[in-house]
PDB file of N, CA and C in Angstrom:
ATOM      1  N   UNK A   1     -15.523  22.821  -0.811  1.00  0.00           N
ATOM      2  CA  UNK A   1     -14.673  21.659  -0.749  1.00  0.00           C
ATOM      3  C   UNK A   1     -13.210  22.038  -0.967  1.00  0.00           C
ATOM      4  N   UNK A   2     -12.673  22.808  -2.245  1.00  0.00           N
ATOM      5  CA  UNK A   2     -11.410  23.255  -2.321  1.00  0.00           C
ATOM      6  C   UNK A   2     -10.823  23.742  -0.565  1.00  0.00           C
ATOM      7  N   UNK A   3     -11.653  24.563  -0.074  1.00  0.00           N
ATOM      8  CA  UNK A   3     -11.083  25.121   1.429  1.00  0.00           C
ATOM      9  C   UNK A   3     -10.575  23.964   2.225  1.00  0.00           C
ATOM     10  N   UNK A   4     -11.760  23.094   2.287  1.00  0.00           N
ATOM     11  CA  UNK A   4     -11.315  21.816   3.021  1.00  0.00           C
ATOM     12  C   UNK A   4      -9.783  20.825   2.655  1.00  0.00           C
ATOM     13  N   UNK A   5     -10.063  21.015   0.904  1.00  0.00           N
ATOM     14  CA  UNK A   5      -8.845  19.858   0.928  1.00  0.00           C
ATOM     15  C   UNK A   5      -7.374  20.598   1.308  1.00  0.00           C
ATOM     16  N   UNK A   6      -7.568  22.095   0.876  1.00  0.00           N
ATOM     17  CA  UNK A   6      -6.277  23.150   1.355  1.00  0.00           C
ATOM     18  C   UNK A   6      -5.901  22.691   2.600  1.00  0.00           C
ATOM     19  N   UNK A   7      -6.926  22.849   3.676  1.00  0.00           N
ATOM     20  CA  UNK A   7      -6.947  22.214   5.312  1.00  0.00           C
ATOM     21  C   UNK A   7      -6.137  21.362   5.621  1.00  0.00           C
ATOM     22  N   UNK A   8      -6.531  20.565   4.516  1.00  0.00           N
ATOM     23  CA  UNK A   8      -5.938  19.072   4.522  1.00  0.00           C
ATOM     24  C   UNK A   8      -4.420  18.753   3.562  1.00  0.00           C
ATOM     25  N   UNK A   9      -4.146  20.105   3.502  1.00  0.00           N
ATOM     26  CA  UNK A   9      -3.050  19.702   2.578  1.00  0.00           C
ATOM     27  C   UNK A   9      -2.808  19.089   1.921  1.00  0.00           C
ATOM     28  N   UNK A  10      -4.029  18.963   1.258  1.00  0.00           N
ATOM     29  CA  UNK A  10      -4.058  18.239  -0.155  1.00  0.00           C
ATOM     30  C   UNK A  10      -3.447  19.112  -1.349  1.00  0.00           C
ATOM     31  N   UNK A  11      -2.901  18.639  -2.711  1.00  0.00           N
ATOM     32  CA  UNK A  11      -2.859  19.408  -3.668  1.00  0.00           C
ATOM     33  C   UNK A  11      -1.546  19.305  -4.523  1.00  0.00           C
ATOM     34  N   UNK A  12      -1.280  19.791  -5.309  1.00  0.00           N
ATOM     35  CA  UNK A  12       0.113  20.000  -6.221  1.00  0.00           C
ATOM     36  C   UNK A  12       0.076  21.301  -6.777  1.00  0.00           C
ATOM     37  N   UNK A  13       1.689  21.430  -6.819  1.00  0.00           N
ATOM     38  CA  UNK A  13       1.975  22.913  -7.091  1.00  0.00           C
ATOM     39  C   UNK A  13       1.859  23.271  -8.271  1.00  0.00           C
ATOM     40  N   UNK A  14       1.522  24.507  -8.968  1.00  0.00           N
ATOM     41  CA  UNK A  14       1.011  24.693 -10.328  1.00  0.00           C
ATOM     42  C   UNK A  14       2.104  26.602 -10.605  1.00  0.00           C
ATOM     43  N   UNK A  15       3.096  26.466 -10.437  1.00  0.00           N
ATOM     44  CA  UNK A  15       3.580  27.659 -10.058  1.00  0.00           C
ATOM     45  C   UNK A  15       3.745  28.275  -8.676  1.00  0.00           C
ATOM     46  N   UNK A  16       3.261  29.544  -7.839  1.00  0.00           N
ATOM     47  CA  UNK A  16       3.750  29.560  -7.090  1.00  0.00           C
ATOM     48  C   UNK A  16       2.122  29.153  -6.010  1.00  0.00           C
ATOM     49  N   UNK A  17       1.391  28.614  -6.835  1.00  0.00           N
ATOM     50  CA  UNK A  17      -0.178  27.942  -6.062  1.00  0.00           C
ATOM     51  C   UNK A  17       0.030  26.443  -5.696  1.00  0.00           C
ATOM     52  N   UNK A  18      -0.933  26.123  -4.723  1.00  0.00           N
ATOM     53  CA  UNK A  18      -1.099  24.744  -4.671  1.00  0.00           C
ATOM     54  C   UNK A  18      -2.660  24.290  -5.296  1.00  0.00           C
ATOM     55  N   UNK A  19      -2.804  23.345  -5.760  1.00  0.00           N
ATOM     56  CA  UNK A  19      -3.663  23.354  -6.113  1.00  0.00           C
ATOM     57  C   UNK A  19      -4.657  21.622  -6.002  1.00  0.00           C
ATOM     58  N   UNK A  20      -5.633  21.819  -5.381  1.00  0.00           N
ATOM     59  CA  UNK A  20      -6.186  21.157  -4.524  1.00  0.00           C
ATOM     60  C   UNK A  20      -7.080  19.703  -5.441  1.00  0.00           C
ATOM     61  N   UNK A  21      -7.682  20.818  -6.706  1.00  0.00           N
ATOM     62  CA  UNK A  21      -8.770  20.303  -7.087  1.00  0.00           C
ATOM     63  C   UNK A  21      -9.203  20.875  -8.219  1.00  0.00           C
ATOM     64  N   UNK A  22     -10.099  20.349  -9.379  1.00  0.00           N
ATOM     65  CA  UNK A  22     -10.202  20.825 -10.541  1.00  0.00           C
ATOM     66  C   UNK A  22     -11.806  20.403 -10.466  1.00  0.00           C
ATOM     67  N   UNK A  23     -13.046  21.611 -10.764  1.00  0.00           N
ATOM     68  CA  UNK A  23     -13.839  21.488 -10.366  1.00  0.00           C
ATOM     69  C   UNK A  23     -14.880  21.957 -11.421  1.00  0.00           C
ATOM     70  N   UNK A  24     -15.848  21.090 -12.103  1.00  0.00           N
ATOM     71  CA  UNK A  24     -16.775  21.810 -13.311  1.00  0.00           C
ATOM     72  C   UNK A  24     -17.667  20.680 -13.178  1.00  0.00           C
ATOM     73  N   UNK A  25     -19.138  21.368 -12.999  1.00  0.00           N
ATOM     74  CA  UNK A  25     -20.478  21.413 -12.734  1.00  0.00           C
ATOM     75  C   UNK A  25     -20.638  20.064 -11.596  1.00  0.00           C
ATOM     76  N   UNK A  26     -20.242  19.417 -12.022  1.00  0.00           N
ATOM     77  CA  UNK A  26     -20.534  17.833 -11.164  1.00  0.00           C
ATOM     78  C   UNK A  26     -19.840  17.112 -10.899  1.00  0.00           C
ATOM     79  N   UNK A  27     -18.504  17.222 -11.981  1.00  0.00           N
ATOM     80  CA  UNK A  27     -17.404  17.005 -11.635  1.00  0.00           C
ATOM     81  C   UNK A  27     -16.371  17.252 -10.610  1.00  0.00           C
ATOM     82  N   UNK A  28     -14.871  16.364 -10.382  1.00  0.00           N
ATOM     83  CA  UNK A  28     -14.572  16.713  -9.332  1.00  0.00           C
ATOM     84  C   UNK A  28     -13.172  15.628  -9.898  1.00  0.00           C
ATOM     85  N   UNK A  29     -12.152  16.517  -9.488  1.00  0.00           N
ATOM     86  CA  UNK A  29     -10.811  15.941  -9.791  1.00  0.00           C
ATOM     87  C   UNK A  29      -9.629  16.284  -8.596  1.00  0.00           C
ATOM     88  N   UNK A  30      -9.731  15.314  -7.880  1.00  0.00           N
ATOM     89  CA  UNK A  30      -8.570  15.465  -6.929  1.00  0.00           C
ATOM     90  C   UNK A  30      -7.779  15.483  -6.714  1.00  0.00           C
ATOM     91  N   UNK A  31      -6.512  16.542  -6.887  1.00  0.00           N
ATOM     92  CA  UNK A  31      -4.955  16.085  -7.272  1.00  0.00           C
ATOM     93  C   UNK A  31      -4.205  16.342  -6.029  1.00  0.00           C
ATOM     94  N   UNK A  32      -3.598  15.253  -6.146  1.00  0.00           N
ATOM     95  CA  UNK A  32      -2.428  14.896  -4.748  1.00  0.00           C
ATOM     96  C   UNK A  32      -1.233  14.537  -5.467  1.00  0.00           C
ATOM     97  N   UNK A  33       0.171  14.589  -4.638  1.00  0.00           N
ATOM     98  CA  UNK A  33       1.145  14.123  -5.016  1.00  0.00           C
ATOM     99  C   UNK A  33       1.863  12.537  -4.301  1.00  0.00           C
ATOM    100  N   UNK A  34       1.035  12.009  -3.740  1.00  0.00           N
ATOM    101  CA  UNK A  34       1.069  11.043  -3.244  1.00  0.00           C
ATOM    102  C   UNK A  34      -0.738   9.894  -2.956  1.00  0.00           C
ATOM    103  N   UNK A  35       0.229   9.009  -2.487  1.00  0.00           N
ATOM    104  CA  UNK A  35      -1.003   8.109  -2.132  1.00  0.00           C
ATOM    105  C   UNK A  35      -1.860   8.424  -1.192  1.00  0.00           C
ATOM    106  N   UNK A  36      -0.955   9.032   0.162  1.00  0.00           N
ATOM    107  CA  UNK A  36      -1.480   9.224   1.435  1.00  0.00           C
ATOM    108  C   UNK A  36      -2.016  10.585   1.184  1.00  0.00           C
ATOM    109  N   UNK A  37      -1.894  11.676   0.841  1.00  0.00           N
ATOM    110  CA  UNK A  37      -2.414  12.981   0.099  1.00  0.00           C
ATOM    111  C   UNK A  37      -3.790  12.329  -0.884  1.00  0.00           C
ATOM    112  N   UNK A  38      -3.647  11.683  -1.492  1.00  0.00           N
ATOM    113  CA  UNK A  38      -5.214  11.461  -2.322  1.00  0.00           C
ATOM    114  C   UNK A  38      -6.019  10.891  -0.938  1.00  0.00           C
ATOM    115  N   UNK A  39      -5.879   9.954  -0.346  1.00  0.00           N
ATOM    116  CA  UNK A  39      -6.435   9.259   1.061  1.00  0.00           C
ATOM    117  C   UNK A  39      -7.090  10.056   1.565  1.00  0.00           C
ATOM    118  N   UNK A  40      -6.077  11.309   1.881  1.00  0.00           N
ATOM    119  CA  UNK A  40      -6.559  12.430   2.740  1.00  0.00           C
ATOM    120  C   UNK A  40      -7.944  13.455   1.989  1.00  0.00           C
ATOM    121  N   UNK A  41      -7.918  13.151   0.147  1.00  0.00           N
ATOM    122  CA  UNK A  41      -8.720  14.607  -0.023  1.00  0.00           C
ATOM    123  C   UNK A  41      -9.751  13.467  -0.673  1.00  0.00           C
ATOM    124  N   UNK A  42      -9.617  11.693  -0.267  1.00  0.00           N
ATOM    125  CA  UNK A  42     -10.888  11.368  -0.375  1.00  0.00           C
ATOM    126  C   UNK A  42     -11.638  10.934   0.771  1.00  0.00           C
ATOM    127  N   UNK A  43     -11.190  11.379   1.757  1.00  0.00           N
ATOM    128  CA  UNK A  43     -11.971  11.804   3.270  1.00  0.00           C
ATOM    129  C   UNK A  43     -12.846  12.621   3.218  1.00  0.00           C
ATOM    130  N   UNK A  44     -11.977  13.966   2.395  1.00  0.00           N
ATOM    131  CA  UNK A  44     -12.385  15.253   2.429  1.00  0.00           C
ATOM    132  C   UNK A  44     -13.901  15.565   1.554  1.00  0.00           C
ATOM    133  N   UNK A  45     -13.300  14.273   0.394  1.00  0.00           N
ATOM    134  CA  UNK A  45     -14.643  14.158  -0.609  1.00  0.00           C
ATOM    135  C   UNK A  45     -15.640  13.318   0.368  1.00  0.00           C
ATOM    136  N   UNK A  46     -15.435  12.490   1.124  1.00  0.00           N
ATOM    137  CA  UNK A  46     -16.313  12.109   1.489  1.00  0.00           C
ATOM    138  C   UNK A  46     -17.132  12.637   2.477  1.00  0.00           C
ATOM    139  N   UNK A  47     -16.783  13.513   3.368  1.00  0.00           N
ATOM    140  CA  UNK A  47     -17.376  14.572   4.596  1.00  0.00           C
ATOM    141  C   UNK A  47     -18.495  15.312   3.508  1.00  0.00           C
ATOM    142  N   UNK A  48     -17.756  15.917   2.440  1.00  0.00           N
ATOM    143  CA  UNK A  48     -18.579  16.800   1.444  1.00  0.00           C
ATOM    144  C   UNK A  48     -19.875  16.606   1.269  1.00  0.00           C
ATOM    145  N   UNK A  49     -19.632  15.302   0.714  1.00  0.00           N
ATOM    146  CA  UNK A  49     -20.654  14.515   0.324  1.00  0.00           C
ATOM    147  C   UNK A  49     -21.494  13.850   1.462  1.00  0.00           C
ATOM    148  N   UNK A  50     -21.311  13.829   2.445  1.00  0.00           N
ATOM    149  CA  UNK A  50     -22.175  13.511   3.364  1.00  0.00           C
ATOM    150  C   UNK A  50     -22.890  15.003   3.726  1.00  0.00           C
ATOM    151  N   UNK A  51     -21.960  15.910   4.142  1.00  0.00           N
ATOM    152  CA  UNK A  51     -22.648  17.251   4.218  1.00  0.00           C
ATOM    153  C   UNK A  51     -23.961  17.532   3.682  1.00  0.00           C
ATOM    154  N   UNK A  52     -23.461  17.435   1.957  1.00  0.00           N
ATOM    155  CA  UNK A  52     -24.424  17.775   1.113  1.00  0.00           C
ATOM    156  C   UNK A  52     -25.478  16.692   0.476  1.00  0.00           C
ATOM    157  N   UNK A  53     -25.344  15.649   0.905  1.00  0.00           N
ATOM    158  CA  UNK A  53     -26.439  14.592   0.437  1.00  0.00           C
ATOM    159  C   UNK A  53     -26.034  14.039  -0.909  1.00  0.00           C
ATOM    160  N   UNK A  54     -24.506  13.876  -1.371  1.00  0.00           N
ATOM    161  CA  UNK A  54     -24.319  13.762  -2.588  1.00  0.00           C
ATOM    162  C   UNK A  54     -24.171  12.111  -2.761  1.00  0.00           C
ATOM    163  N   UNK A  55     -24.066  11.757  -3.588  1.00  0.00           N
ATOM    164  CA  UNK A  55     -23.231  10.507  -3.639  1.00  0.00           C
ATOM    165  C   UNK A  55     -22.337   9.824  -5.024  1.00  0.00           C
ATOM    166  N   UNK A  56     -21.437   9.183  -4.991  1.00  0.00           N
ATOM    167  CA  UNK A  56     -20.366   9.313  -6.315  1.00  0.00           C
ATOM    168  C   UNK A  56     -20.659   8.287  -6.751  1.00  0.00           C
ATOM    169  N   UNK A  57     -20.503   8.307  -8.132  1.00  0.00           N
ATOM    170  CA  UNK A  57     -20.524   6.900  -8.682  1.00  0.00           C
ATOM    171  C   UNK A  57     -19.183   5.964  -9.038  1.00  0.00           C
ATOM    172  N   UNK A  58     -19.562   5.363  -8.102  1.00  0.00           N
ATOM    173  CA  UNK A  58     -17.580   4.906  -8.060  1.00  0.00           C
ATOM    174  C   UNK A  58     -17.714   4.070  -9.615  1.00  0.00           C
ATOM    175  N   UNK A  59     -18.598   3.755 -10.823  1.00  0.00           N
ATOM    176  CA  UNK A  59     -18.590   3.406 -11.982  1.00  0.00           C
ATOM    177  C   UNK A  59     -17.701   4.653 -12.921  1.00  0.00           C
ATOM    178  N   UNK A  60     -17.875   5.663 -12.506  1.00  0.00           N
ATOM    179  CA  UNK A  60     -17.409   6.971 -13.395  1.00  0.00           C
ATOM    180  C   UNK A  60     -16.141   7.250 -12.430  1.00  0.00           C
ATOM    181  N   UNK A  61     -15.525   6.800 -11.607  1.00  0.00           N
ATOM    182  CA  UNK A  61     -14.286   7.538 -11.108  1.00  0.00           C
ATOM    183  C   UNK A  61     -12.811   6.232 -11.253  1.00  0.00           C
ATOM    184  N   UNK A  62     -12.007   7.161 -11.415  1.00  0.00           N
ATOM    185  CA  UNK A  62     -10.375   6.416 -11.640  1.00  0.00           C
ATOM    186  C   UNK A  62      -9.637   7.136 -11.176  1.00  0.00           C
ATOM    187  N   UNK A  63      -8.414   6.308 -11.270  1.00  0.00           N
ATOM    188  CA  UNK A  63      -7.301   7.161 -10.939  1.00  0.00           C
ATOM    189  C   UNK A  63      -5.900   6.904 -11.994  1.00  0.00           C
ATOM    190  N   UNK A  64      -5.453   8.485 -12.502  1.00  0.00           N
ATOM    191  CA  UNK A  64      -4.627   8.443 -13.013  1.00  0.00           C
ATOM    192  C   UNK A  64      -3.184   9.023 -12.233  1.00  0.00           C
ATOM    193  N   UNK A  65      -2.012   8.400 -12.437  1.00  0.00           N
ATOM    194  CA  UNK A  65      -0.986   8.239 -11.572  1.00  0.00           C
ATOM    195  C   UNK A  65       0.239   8.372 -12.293  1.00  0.00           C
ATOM    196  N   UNK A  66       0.936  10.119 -12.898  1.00  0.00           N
ATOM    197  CA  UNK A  66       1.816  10.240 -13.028  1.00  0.00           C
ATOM    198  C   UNK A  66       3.026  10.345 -12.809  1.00  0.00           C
ATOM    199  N   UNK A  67       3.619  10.059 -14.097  1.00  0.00           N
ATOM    200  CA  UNK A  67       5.468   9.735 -13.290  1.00  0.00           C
ATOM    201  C   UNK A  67       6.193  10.870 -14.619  1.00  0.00           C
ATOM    202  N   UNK A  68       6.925  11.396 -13.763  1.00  0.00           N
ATOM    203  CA  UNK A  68       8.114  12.250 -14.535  1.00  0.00           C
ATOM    204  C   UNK A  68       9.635  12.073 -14.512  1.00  0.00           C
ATOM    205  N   UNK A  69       9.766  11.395 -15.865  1.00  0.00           N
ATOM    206  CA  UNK A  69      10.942  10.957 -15.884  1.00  0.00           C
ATOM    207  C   UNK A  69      11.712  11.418 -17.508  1.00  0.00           C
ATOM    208  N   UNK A  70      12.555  11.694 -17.109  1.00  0.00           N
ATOM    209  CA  UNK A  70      13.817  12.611 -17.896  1.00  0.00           C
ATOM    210  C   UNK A  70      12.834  13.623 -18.717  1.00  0.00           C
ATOM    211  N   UNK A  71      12.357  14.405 -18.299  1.00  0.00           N
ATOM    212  CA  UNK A  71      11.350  15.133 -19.681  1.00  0.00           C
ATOM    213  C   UNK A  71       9.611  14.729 -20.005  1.00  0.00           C
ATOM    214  N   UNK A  72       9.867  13.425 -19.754  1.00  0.00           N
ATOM    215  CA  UNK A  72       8.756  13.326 -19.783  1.00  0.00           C
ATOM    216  C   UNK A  72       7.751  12.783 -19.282  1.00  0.00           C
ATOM    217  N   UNK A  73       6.664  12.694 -19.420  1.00  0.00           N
ATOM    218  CA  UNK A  73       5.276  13.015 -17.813  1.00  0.00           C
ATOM    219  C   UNK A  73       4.576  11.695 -18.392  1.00  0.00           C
ATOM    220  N   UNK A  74       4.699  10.618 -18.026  1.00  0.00           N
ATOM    221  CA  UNK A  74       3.708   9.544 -18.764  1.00  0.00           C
ATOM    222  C   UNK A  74       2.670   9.157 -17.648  1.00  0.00           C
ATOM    223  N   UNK A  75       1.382   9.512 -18.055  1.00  0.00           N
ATOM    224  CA  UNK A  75       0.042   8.989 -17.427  1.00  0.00           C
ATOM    225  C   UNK A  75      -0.291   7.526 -17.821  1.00  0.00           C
ATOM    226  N   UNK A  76      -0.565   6.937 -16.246  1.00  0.00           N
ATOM    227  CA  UNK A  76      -0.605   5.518 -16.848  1.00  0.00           C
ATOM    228  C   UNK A  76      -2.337   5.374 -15.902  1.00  0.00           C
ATOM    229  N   UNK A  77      -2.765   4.812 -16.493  1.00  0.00           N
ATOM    230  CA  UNK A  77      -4.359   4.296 -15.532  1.00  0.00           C
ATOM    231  C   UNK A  77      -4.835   3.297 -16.474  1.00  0.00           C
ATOM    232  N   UNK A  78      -5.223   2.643 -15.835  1.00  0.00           N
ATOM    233  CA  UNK A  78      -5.863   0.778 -16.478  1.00  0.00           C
ATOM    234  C   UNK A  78      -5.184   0.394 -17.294  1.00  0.00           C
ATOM    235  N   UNK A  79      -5.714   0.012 -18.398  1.00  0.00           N
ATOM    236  CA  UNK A  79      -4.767  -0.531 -19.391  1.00  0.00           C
ATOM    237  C   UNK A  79      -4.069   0.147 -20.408  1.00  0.00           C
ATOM    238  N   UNK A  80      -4.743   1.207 -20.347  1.00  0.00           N
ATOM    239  CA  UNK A  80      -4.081   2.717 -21.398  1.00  0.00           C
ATOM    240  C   UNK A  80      -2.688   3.525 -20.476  1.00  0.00           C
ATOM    241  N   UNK A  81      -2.322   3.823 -21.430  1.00  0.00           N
ATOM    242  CA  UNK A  81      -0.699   4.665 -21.036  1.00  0.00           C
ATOM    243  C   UNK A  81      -0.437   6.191 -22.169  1.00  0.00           C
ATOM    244  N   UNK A  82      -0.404   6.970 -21.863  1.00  0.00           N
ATOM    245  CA  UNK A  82      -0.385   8.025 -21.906  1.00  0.00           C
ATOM    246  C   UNK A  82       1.008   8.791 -21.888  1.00  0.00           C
ATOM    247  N   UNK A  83       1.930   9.341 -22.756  1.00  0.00           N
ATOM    248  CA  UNK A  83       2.604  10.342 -22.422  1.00  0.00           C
ATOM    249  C   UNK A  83       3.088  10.945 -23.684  1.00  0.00           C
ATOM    250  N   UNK A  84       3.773  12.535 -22.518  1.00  0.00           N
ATOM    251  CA  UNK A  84       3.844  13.607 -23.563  1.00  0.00           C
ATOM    252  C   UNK A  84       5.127  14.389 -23.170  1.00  0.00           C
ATOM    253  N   UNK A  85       5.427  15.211 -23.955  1.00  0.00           N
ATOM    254  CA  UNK A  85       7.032  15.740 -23.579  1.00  0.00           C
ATOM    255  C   UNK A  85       6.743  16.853 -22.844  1.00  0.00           C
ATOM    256  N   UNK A  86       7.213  16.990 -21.842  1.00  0.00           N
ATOM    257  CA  UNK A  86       7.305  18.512 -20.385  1.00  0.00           C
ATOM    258  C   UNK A  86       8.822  19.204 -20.883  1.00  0.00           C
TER     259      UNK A  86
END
C-alpha cells in the first residue's frame, strides 16, 4: 500500500522523505497535506482493501487536521484540541 499511495502522491515531508503512511499490524494512518491528497490515499486505501478482502471499520477511524501557526502545531479532531510547541 505505501508504493501505491507514493504513486499517488500522497504524503508529507519528514526531512528530506515523503512520507505516505504510518503502518503497525492492522493499523493504518494516512498522512496528506491537504484535503484532496487524503481523497486521493483514501482511494488508494480503498483499491487495497478490495484487493485484499479487507474491510475498515469506519467506527475506529477519524481524522485529525493540523495547523501550524507561529510555533505551534495544534491538532484539532472532534471535540478535543490538542497542541504542542514545534
Amino acid at each position: 500500500m505505501v508504493e501505491q499511495l507514493r504513486a499517488a502522491k500522497v504524503g508529507v515531508r519528514c526531512g528530506e522523505e515523503q512520507v505516505p503512511a504510518l503502518l503497525f499490524a492492522d493499523d493504518r494512518v494516512i498522512l496528506g497535506e491537504g484535503e484532496e491528497e487524503l481523497r486521493r490515499g483514501l482511494g488508494v486505501l480503498e483499491e487495497w482493501c478490495s484487493e485484499w478482502a479487507m474491510k475498515v471499520n469506519a467506527d475506529k477511524c477519524g481524522v485529525i487536521h493540523m495547523v501550524h501557526v507561529r510555533g505551534r502545531a495544534t491538532a484539532v479532531g472532534g471535540a478535543e484540541c490538542l497542541a504542542m510547541e514545534v
